[in-house]
C-alpha atoms as a PDB file:
ATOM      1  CA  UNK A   1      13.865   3.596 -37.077  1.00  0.00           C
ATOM      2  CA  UNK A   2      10.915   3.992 -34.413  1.00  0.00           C
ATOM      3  CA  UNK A   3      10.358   6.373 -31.740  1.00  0.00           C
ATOM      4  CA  UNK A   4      12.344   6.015 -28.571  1.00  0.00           C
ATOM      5  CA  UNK A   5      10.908   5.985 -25.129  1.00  0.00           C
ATOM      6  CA  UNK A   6      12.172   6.786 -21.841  1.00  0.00           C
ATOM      7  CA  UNK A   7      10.539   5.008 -19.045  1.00  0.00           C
ATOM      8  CA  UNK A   8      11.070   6.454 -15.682  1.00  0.00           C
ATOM      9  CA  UNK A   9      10.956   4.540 -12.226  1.00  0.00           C
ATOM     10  CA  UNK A  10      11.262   6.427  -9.148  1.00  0.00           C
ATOM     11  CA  UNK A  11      12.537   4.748  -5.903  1.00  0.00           C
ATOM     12  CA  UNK A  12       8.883   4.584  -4.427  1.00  0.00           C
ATOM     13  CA  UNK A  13       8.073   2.292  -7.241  1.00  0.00           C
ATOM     14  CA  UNK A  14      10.635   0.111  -7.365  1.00  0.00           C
ATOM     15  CA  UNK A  15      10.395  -0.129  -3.200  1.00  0.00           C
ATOM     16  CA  UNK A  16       6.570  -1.390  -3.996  1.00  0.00           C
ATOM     17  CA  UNK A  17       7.647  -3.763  -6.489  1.00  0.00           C
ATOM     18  CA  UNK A  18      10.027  -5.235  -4.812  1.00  0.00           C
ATOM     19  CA  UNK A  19       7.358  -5.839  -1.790  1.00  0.00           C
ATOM     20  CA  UNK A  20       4.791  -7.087  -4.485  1.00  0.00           C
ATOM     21  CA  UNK A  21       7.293 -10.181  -5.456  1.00  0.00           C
ATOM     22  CA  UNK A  22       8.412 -10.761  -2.228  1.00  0.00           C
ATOM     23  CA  UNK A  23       4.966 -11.411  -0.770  1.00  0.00           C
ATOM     24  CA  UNK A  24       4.201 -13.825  -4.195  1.00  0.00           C
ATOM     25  CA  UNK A  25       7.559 -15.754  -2.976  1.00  0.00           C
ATOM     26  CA  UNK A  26       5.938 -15.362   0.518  1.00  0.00           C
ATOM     27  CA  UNK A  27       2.530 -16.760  -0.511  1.00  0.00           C
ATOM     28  CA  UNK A  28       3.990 -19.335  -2.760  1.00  0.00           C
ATOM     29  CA  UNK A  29       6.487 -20.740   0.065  1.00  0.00           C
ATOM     30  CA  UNK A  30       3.218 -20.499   2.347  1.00  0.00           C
ATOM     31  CA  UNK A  31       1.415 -22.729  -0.212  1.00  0.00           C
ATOM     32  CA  UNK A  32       3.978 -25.392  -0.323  1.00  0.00           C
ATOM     33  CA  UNK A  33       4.089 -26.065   3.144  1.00  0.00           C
ATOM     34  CA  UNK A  34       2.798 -28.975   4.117  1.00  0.00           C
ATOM     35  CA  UNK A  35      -0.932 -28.902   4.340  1.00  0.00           C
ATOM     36  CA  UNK A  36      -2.778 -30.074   7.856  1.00  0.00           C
ATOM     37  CA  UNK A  37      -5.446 -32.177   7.350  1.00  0.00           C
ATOM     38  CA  UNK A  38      -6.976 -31.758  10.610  1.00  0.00           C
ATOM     39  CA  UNK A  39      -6.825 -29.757  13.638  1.00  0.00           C
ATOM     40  CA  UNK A  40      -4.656 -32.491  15.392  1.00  0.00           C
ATOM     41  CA  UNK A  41      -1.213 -33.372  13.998  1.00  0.00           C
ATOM     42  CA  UNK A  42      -1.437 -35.085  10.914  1.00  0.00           C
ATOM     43  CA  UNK A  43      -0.103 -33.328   8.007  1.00  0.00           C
ATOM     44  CA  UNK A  44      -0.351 -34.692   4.196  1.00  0.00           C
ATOM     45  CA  UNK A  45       2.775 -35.584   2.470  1.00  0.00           C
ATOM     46  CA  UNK A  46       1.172 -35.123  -1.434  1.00  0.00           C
ATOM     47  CA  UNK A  47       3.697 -32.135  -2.855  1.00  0.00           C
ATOM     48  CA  UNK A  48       3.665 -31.142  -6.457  1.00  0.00           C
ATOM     49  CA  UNK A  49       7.588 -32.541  -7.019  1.00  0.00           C
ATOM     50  CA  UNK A  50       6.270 -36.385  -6.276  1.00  0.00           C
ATOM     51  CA  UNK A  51       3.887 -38.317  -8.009  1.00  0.00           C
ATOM     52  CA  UNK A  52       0.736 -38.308  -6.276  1.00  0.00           C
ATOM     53  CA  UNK A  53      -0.150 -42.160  -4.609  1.00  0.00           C
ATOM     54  CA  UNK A  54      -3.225 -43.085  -6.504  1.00  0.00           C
ATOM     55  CA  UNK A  55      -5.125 -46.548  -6.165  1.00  0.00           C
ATOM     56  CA  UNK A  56      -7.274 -47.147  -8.805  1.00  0.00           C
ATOM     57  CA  UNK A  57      -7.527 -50.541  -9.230  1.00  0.00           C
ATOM     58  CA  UNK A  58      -5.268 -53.088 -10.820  1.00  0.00           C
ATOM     59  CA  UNK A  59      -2.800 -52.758 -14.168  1.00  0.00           C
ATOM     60  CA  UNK A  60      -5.157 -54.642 -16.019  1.00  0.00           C
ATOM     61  CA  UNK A  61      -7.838 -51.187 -15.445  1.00  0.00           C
ATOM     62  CA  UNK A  62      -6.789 -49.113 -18.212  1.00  0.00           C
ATOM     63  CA  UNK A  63      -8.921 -46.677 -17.539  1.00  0.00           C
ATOM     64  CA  UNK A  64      -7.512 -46.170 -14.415  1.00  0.00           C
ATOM     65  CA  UNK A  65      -4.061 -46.633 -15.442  1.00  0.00           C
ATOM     66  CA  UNK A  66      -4.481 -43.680 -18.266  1.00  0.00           C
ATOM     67  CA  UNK A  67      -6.285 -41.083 -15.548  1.00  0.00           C
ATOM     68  CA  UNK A  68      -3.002 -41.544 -13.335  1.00  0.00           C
ATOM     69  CA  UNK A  69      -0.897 -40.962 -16.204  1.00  0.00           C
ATOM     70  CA  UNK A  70      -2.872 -38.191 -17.447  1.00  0.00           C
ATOM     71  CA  UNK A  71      -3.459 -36.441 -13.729  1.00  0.00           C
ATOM     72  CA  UNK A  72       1.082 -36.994 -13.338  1.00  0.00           C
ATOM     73  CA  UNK A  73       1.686 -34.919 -16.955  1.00  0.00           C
ATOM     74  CA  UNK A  74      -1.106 -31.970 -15.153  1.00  0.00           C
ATOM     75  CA  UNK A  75       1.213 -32.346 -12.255  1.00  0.00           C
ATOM     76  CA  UNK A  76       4.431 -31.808 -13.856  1.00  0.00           C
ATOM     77  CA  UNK A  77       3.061 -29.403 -16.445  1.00  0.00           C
ATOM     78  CA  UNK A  78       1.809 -27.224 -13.188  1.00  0.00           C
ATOM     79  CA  UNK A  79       5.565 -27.966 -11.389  1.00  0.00           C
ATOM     80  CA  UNK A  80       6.999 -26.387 -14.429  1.00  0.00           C
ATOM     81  CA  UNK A  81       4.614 -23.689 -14.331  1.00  0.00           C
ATOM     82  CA  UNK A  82       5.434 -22.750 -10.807  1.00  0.00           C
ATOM     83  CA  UNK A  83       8.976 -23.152 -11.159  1.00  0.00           C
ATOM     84  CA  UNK A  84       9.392 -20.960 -13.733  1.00  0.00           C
ATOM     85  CA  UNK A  85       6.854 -18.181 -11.824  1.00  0.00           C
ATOM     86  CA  UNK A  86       8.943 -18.556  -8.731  1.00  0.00           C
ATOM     87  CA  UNK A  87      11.952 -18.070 -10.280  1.00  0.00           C
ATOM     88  CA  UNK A  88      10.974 -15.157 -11.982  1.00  0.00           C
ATOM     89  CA  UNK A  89       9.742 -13.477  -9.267  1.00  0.00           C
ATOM     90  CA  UNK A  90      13.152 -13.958  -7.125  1.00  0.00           C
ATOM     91  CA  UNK A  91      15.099 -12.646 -10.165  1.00  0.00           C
ATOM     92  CA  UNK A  92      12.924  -9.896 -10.089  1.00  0.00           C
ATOM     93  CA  UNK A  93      13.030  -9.701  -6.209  1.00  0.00           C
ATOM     94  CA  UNK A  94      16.791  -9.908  -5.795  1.00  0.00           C
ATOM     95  CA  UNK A  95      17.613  -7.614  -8.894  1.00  0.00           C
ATOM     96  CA  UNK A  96      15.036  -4.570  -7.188  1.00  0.00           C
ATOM     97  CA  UNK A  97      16.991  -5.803  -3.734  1.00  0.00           C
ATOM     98  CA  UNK A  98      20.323  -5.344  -5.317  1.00  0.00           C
ATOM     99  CA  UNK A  99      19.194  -2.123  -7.477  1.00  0.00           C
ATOM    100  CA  UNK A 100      17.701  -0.034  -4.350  1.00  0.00           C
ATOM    101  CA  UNK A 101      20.773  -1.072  -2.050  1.00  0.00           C
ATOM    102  CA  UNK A 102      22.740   0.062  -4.553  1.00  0.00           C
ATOM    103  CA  UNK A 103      20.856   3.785  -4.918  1.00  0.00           C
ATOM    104  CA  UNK A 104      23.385   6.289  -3.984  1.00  0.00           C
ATOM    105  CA  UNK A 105      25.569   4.477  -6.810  1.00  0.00           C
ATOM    106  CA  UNK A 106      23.365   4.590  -9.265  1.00  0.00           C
ATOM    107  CA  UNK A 107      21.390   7.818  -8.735  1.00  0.00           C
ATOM    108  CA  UNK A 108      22.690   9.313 -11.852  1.00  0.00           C
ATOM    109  CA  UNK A 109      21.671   6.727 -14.151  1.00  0.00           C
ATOM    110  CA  UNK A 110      18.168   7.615 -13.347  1.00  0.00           C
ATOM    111  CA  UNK A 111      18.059   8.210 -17.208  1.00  0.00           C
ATOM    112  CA  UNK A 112      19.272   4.751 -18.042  1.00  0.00           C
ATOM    113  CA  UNK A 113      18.358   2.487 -20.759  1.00  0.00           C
ATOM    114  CA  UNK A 114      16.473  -0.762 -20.678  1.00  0.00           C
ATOM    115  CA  UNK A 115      20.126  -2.962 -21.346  1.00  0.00           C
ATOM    116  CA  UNK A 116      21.405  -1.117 -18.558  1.00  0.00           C
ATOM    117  CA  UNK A 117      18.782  -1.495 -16.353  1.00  0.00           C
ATOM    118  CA  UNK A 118      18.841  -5.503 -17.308  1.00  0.00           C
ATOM    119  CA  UNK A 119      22.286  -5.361 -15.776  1.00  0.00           C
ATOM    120  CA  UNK A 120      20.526  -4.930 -12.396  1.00  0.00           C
ATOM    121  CA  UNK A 121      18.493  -7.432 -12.711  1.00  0.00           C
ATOM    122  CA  UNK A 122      19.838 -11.474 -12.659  1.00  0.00           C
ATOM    123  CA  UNK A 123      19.199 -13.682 -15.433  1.00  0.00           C
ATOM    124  CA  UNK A 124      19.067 -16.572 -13.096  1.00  0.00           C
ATOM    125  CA  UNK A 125      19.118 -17.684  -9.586  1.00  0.00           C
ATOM    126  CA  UNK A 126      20.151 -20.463  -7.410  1.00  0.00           C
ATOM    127  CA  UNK A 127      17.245 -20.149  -5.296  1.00  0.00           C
ATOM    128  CA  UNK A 128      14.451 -22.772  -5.804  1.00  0.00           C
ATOM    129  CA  UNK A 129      10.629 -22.591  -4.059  1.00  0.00           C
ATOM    130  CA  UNK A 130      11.085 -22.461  -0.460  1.00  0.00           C
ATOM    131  CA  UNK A 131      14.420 -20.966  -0.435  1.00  0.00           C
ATOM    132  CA  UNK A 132      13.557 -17.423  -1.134  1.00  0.00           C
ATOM    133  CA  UNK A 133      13.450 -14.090   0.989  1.00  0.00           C
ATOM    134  CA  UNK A 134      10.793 -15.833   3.564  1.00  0.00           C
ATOM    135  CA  UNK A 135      12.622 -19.384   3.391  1.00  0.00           C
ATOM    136  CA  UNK A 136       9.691 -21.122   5.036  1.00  0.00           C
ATOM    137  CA  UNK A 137       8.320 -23.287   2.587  1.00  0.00           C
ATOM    138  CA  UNK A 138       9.166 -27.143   1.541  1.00  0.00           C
ATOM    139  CA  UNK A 139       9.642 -26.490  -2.209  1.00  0.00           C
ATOM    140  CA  UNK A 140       8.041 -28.102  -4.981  1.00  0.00           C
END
């Protein structure tokens, strides 16, 4: 049919991608923190999840009523977005976590296929922003 390919990842490699998607959950759970306006103590309550509060006038503006509408769909189009990235990147993280703690089991299938890697790695997770390997964020 085609030519077959054997890809081969050593435990160095898998070590540095495992620490490559735990500092993107890291720096996304850093991101969704709540942002600090000011040196003092006020901190912003906008978050990607809500709507943001916009004033632009009165119903009867539509102009102003389409620009909020159209500014929410970029908001939930970007929630989506990062959703979908985050959980990615924790499948990934968790599957790499579960593969290299599992090494001495699996030394011998250093010659495995791609299926049988994909058995190593999770096809979902419960874990939403903010409740990954660093656990600090808010979430979206």
């Amino acid at each position: 049919m085609g030519t077959e390919f054997t890809i081969k990842i050593d435990e160095p490699t898998l070590q540095r991608l495992r620490t490559e998607y735990g500092d993107l959950l890291s720096d996304m759970d850093t991101r969704l923190a709540d942002y600090q306006w000011d040196s003092g103590e006020t901190y912003s309550d906008l978050t990607l999840g809500d709507q943001f509060p916009l004033r632009l006038g009165g119903a009867d503006f539509a102009e102003a009523v389409k620009l909020a509408k159209a500014l929410d769909k970029v908001r939930k189009n970007l929630t989506g977005r990062f959703d979908t990235v985050y959980s990615n990147a924790s499948n990934l993280y968790w599957g790499l976590q579960s593969l290299l703690a599992d090494t001495d089991a699996v030394e011998n299938l250093n010659q495995m296929t791609a299926e049988e890697f994909d058995e190593f790695i999770p096809t979902e997770t419960t874990q939403g922003p903010g409740e990954g390997p660093t656990a600090t964020g808010n979430g979206s």
